[in-house]
N, C-alpha and C. Protein backbone atom coordinates (compact mmCIF):
# COMPACT_ATOMS: atom_id res chain seq x y z
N UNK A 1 0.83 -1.19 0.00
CA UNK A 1 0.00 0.00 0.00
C UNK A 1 0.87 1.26 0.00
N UNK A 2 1.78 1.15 0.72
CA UNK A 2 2.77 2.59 0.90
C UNK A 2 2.86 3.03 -0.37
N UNK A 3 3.50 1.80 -1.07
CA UNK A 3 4.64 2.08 -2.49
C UNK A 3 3.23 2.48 -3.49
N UNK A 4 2.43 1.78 -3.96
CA UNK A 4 1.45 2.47 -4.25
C UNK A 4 0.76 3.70 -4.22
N UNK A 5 0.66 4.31 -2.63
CA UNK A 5 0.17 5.75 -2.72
C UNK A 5 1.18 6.78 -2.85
N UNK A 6 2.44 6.12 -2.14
CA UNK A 6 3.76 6.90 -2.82
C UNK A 6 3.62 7.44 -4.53
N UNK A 7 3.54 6.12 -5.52
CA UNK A 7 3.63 6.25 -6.35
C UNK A 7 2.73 7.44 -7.23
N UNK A 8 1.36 7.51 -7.06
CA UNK A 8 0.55 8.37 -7.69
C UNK A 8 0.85 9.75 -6.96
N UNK A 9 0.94 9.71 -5.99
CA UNK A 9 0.91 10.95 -5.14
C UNK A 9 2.41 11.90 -5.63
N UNK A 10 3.43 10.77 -5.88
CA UNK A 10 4.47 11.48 -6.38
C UNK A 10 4.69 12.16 -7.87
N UNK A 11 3.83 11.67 -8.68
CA UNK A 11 3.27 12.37 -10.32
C UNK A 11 3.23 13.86 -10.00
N UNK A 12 3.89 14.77 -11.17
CA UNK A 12 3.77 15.94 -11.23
C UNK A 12 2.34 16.24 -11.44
N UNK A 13 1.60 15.67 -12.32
CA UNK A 13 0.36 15.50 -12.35
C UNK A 13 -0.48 15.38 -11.24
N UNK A 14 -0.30 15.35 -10.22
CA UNK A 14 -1.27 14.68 -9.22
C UNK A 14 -0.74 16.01 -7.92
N UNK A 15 0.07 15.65 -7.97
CA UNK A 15 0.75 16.87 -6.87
C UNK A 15 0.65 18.84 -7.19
N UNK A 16 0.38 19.14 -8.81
CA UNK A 16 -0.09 20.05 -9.35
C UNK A 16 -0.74 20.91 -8.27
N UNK A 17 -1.79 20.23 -8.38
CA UNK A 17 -3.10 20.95 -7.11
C UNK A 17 -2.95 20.61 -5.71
N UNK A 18 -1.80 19.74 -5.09
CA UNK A 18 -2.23 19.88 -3.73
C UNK A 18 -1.08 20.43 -3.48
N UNK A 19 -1.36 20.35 -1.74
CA UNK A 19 -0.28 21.15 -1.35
C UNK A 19 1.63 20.68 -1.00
N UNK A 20 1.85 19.76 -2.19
CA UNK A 20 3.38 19.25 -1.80
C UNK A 20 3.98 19.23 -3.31
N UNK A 21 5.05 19.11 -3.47
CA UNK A 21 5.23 19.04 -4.83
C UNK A 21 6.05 17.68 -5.23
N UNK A 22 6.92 17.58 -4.07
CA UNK A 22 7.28 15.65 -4.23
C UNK A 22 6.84 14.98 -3.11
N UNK A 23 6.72 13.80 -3.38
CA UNK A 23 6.15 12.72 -2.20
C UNK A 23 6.58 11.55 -2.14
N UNK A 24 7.87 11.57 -1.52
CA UNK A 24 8.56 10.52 -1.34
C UNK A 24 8.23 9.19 -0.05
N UNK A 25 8.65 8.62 -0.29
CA UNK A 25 8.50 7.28 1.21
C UNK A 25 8.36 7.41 1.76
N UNK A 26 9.82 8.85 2.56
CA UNK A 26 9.24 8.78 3.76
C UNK A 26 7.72 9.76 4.18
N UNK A 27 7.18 10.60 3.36
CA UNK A 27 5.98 11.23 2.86
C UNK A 27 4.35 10.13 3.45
N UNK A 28 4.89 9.15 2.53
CA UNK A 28 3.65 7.61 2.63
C UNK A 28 3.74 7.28 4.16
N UNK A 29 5.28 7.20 4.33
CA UNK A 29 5.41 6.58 5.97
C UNK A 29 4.36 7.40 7.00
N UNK A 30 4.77 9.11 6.61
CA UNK A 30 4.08 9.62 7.76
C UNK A 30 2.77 9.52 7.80
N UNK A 31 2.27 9.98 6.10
CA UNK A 31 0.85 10.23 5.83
C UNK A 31 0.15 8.53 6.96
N UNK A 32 1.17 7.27 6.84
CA UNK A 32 -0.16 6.17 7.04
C UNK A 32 -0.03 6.18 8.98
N UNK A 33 1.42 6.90 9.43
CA UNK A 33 1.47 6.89 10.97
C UNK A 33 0.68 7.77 11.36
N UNK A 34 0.35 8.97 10.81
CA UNK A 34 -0.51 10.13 11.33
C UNK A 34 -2.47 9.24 11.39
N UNK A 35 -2.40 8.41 10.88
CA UNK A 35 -3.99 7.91 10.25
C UNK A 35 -4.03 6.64 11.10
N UNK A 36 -2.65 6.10 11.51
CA UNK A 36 -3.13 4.97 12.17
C UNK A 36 -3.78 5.61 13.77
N UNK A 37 -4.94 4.47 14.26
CA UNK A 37 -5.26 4.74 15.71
C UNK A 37 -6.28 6.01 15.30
N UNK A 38 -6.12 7.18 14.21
CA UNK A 38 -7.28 8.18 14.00
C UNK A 38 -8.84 7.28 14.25
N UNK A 39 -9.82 7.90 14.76
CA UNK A 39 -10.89 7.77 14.53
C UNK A 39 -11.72 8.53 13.67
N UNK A 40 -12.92 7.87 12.46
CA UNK A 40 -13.55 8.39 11.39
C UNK A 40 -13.95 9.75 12.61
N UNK A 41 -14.69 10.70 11.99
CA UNK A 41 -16.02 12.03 12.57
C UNK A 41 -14.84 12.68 13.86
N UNK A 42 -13.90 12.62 13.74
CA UNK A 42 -13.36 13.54 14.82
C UNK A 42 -12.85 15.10 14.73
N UNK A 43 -13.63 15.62 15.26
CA UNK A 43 -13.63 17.28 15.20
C UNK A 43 -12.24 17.35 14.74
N UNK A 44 -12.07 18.38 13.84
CA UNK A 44 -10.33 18.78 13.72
C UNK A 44 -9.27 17.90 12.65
N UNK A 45 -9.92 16.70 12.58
CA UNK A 45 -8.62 15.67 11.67
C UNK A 45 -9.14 15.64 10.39
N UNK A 46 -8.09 15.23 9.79
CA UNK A 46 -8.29 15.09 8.23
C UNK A 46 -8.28 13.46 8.08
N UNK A 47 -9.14 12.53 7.76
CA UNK A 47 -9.18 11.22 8.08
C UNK A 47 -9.20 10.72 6.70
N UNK A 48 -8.27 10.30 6.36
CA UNK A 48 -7.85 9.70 4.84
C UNK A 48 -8.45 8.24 4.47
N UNK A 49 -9.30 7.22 3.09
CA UNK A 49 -9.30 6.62 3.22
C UNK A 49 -8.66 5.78 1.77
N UNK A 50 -7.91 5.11 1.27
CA UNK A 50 -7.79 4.87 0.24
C UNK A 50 -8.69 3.89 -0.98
N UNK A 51 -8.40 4.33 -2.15
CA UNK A 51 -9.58 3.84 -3.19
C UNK A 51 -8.84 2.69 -3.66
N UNK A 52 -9.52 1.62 -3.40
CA UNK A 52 -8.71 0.36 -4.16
C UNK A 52 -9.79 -0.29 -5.29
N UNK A 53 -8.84 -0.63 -6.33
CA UNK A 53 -9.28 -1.18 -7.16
C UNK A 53 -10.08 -2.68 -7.41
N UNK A 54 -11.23 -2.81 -7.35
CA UNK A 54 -11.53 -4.10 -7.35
C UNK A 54 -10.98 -4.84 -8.49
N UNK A 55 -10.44 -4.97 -9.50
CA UNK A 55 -9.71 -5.70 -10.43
C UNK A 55 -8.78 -5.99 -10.21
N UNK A 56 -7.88 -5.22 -9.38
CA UNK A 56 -6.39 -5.51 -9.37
C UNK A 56 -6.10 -5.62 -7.77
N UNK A 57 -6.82 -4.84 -7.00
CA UNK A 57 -6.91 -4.88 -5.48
C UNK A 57 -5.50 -4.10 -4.85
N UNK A 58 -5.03 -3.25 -5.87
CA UNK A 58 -4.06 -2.29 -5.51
C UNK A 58 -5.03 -1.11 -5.27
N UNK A 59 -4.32 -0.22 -4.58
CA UNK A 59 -4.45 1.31 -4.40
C UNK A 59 -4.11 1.99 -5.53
N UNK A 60 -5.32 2.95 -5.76
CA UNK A 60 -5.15 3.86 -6.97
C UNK A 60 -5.68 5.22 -6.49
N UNK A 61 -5.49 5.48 -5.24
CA UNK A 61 -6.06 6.83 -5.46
C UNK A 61 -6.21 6.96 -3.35
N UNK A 62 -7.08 8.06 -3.06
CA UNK A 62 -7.34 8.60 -1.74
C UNK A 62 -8.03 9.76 -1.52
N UNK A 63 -8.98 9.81 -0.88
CA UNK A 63 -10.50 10.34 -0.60
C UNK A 63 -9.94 10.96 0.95
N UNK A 64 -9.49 11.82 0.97
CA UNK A 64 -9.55 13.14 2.15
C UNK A 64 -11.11 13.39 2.90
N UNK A 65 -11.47 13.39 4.15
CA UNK A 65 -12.38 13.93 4.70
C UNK A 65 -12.30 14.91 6.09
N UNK A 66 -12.31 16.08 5.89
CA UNK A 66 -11.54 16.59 7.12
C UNK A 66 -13.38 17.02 8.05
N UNK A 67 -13.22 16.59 9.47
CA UNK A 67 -14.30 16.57 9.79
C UNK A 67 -13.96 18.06 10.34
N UNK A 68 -14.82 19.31 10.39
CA UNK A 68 -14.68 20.28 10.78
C UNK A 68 -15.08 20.37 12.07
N UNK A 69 -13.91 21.52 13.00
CA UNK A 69 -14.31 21.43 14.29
C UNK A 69 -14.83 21.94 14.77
N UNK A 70 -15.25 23.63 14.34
CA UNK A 70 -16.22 24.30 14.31
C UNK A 70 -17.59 24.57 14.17
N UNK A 71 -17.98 23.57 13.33
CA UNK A 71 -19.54 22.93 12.73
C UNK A 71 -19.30 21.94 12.62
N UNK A 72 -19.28 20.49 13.45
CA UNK A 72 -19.67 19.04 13.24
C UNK A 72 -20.57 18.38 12.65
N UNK A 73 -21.22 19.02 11.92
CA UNK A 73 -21.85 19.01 10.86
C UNK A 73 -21.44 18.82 9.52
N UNK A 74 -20.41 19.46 9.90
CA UNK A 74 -19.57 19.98 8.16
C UNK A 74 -18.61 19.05 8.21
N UNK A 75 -18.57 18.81 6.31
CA UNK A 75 -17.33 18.13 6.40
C UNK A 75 -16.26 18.42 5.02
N UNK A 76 -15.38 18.81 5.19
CA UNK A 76 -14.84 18.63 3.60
C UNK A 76 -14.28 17.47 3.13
N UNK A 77 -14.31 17.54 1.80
CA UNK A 77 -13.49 16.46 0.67
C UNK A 77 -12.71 16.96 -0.02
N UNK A 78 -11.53 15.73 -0.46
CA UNK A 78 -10.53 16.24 -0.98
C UNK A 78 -10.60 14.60 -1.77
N UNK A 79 -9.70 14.62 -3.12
CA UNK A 79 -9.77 13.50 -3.59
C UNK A 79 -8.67 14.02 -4.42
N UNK A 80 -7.61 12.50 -4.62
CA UNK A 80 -6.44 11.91 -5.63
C UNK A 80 -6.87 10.77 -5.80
N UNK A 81 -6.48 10.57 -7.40
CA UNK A 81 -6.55 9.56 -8.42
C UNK A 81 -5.21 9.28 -9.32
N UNK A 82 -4.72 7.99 -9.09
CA UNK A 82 -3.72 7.76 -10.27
C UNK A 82 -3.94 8.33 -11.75
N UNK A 83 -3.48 8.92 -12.76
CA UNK A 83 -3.89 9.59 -13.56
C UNK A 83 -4.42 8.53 -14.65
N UNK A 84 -3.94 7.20 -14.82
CA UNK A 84 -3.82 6.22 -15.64
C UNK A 84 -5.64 5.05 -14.87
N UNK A 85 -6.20 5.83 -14.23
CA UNK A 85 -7.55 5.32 -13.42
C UNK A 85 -8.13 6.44 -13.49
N UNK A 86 -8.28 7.21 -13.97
CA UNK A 86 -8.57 8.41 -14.10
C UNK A 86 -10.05 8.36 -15.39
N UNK A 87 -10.93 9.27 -15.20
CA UNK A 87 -11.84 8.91 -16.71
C UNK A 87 -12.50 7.90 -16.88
N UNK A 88 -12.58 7.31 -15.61
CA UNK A 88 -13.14 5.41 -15.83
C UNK A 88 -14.65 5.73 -14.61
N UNK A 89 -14.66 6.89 -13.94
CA UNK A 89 -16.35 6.81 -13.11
C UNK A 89 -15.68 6.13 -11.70
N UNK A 90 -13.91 6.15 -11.28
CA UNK A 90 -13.65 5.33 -10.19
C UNK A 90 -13.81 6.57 -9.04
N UNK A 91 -13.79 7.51 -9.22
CA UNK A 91 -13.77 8.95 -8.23
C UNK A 91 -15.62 9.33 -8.50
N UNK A 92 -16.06 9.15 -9.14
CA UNK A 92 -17.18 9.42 -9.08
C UNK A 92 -17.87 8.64 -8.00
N UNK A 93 -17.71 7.38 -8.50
CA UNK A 93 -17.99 6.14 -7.29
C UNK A 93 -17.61 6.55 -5.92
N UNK A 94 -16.44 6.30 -6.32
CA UNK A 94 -15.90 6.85 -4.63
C UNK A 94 -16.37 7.70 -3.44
N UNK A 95 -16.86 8.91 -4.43
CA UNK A 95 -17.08 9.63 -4.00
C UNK A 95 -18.57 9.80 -3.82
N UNK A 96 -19.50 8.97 -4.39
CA UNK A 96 -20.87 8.62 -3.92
C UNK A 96 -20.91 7.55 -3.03
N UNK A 97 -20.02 7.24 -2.43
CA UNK A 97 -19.71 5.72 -1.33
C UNK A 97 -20.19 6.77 -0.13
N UNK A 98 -18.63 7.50 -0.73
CA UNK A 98 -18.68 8.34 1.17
C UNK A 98 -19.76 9.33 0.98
N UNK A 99 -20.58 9.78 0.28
CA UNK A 99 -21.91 10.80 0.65
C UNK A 99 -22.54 10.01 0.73
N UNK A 100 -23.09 8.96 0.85
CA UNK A 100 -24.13 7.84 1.26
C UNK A 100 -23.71 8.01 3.27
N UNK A 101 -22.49 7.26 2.96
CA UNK A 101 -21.77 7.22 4.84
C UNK A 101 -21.68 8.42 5.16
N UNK A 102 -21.45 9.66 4.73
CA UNK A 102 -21.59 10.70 5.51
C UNK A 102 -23.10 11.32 5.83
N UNK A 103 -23.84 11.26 4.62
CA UNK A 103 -25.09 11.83 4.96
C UNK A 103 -26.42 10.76 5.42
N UNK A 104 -26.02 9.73 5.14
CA UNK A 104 -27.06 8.50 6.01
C UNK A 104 -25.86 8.14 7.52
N UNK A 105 -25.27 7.75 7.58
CA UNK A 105 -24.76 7.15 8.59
C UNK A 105 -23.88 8.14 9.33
N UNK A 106 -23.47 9.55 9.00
CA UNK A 106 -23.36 10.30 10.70
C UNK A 106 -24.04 11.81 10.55
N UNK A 107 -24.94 11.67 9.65
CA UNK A 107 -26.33 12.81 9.71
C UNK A 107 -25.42 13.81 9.57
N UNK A 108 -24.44 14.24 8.41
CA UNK A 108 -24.17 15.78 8.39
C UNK A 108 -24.73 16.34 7.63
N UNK A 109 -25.00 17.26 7.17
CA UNK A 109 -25.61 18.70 7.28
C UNK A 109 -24.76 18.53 6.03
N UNK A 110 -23.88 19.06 5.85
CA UNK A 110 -23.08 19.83 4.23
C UNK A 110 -21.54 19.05 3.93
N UNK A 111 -21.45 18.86 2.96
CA UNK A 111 -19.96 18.87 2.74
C UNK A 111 -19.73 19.41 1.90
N UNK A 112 -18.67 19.68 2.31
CA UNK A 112 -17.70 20.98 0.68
C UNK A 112 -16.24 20.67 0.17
N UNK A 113 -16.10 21.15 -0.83
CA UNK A 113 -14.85 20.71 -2.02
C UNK A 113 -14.13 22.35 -1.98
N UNK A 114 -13.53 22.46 -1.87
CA UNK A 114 -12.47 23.15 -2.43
C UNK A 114 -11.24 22.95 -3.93
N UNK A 115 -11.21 23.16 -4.80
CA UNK A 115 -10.17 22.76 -6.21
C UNK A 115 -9.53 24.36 -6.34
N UNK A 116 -8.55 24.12 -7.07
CA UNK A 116 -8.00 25.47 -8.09
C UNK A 116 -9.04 25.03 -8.99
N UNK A 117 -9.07 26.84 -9.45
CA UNK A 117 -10.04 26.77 -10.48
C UNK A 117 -9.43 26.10 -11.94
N UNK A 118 -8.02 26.12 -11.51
CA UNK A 118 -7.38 25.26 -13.04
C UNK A 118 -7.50 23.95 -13.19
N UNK A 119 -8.26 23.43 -12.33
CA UNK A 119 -8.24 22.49 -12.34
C UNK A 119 -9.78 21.70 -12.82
N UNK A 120 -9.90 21.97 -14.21
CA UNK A 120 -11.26 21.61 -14.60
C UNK A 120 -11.94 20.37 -14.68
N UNK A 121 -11.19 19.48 -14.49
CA UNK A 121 -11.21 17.77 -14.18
C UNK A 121 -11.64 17.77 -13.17
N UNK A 122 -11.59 18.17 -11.70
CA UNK A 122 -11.69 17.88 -10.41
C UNK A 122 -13.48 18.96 -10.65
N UNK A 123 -13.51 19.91 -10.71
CA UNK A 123 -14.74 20.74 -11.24
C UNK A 123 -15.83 20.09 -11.94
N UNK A 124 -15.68 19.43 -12.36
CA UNK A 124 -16.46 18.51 -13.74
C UNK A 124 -16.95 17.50 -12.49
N UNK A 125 -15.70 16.55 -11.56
CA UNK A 125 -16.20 15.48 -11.41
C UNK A 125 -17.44 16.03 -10.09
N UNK A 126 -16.83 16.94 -9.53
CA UNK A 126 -17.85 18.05 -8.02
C UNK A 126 -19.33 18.14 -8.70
N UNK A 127 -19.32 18.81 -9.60
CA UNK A 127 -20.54 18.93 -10.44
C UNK A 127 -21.25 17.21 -10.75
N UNK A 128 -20.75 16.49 -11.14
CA UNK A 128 -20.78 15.30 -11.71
C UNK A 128 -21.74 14.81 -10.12
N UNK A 129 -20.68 15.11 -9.42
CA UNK A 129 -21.34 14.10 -8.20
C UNK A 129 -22.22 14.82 -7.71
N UNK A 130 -22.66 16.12 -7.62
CA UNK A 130 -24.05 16.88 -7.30
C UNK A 130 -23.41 18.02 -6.76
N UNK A 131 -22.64 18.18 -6.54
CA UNK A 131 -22.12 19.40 -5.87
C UNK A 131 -22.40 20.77 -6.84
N UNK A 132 -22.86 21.67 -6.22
CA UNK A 132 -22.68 22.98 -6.91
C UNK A 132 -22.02 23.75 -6.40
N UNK A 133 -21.58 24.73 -7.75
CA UNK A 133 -20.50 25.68 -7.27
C UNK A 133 -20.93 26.86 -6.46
N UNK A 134 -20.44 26.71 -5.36
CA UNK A 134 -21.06 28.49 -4.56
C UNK A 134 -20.03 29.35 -4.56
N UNK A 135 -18.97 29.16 -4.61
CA UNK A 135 -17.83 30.65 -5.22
C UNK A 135 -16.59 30.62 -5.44
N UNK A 136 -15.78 31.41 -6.80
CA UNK A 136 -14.93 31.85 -7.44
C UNK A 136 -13.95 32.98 -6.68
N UNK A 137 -12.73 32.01 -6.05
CA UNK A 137 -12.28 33.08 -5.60
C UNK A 137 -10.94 33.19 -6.28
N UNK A 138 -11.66 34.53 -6.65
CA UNK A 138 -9.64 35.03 -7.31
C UNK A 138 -8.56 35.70 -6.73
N UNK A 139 -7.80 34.60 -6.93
CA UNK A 139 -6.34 35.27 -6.72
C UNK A 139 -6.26 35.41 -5.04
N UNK A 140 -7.23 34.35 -4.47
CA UNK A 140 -7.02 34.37 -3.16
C UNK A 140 -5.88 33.44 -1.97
N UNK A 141 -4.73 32.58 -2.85
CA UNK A 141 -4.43 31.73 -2.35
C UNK A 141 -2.96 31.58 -2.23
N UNK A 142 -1.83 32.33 -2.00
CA UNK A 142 -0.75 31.98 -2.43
C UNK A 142 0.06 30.30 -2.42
N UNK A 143 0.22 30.05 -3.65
CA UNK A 143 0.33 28.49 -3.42
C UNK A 143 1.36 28.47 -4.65
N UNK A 144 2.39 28.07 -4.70
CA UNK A 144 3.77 26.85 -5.15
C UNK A 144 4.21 28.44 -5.66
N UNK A 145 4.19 29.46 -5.41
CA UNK A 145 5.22 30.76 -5.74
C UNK A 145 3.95 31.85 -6.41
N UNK A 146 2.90 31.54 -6.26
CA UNK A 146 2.08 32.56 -7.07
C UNK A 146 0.64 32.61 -6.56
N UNK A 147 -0.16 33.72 -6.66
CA UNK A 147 -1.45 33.40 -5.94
C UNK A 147 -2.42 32.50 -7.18
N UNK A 148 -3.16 31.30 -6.70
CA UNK A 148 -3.95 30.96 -7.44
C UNK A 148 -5.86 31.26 -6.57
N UNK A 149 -6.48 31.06 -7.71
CA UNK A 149 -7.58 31.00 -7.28
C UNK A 149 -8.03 29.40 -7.38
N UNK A 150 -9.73 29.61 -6.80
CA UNK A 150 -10.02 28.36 -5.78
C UNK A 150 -11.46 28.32 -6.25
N UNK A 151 -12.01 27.58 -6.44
CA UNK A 151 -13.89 27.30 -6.36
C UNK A 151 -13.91 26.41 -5.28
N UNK A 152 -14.80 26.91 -4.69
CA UNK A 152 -15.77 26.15 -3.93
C UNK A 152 -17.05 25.99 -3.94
N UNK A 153 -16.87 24.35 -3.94
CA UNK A 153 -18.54 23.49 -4.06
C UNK A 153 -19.36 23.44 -2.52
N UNK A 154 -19.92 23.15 -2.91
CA UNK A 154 -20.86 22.67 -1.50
C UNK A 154 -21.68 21.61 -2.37
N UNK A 155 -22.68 20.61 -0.99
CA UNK A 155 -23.54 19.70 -1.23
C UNK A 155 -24.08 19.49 0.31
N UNK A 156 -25.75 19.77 -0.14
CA UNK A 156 -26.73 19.58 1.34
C UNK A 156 -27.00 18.24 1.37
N UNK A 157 -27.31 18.01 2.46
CA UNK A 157 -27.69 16.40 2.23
C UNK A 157 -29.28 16.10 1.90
N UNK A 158 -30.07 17.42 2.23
CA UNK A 158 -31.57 16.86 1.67
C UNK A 158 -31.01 17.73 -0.34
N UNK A 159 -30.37 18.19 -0.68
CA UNK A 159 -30.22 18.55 -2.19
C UNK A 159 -29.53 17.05 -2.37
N UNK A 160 -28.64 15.94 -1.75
CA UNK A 160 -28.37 14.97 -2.28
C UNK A 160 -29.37 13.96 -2.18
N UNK A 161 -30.81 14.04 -1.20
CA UNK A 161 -31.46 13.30 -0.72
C UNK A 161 -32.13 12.98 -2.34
N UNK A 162 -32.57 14.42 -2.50
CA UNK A 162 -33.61 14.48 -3.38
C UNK A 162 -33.23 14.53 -5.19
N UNK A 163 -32.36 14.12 -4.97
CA UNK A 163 -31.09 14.07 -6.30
C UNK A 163 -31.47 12.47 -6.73
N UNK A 164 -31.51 11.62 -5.22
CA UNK A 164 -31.21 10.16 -5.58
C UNK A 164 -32.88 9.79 -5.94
């Protein structure tokens, strides 16, 4: 599993939009020591889970959920995909797994996405999965030497109720 999430996570491609630009071993090491012993819904953490492939039963990817500590209600998402699993409906899935478990099984209220707005793939799939866009922020973010801007989605759980 390490060498696996090492692997995608370390693509210039994949690392583009988040916040690291290489992701080496020891990177995987920490990301899986910080997560071991975490519990899912805990105010404050970012609780990672990885997307495995039912064909091959490797890791291809990882679904971010940071439970907010301020509104326990709220939750954000974050999502990576190997680029080569990419375009196949595996993040779409994924990502209708955990809004089923978040909004049936611990009753929250909203979750929200954050992307660069350059990032029209990740935009497409937010939309895709029901999320709408509530705002365009420019030039609000300084990130890898330059300010970028950011959209943010949201999704209610009775707008996902009534979706299904």
């Amino acid at each position: 599993m390490l060498k696996s999430i090492q692997a995608y996570r370390s693509l210039p491609e994949v690392a583009r939009y988040q916040s690291w630009t290489d992701f080496e071993q020891q990177d995987a090491e920490r990301m899986l020591e910080q997560q071991a012993g975490l519990a899912v819904n805990q105010p404050g953490s970012w609780y990672q889970l990885v997307i495995v492939s039912n064909a091959t039963e490797c890791v291809i990817g990882d679904l971010a959920l940071h439970f907010c500590e301020d509104d326990q209600r709220q939750v954000e998402l974050g999502i990576n995909l190997a680029p080569e699993q990419q375009g196949k409906g595996l993040a779409a899935e994924a990502i209708s797994c955990v809004l089923k478990y978040l909004f049936d099984e611990l009753n929250k209220h909203r979750v929200i996405a954050v992307t660069d707005a350059e990032n029209s793939a990740a935009a497409r799939l937010l939309r895709h999965s029901g999320f709408r866009q509530e705002g365009h922020f420019i030039e609000n973010v300084w990130f890898k030497g330059r300010y970028g801007s950011e959209y943010l989605f949201a999704l209610l759980a009775r707008e996902w109720r009534n979706a299904r």
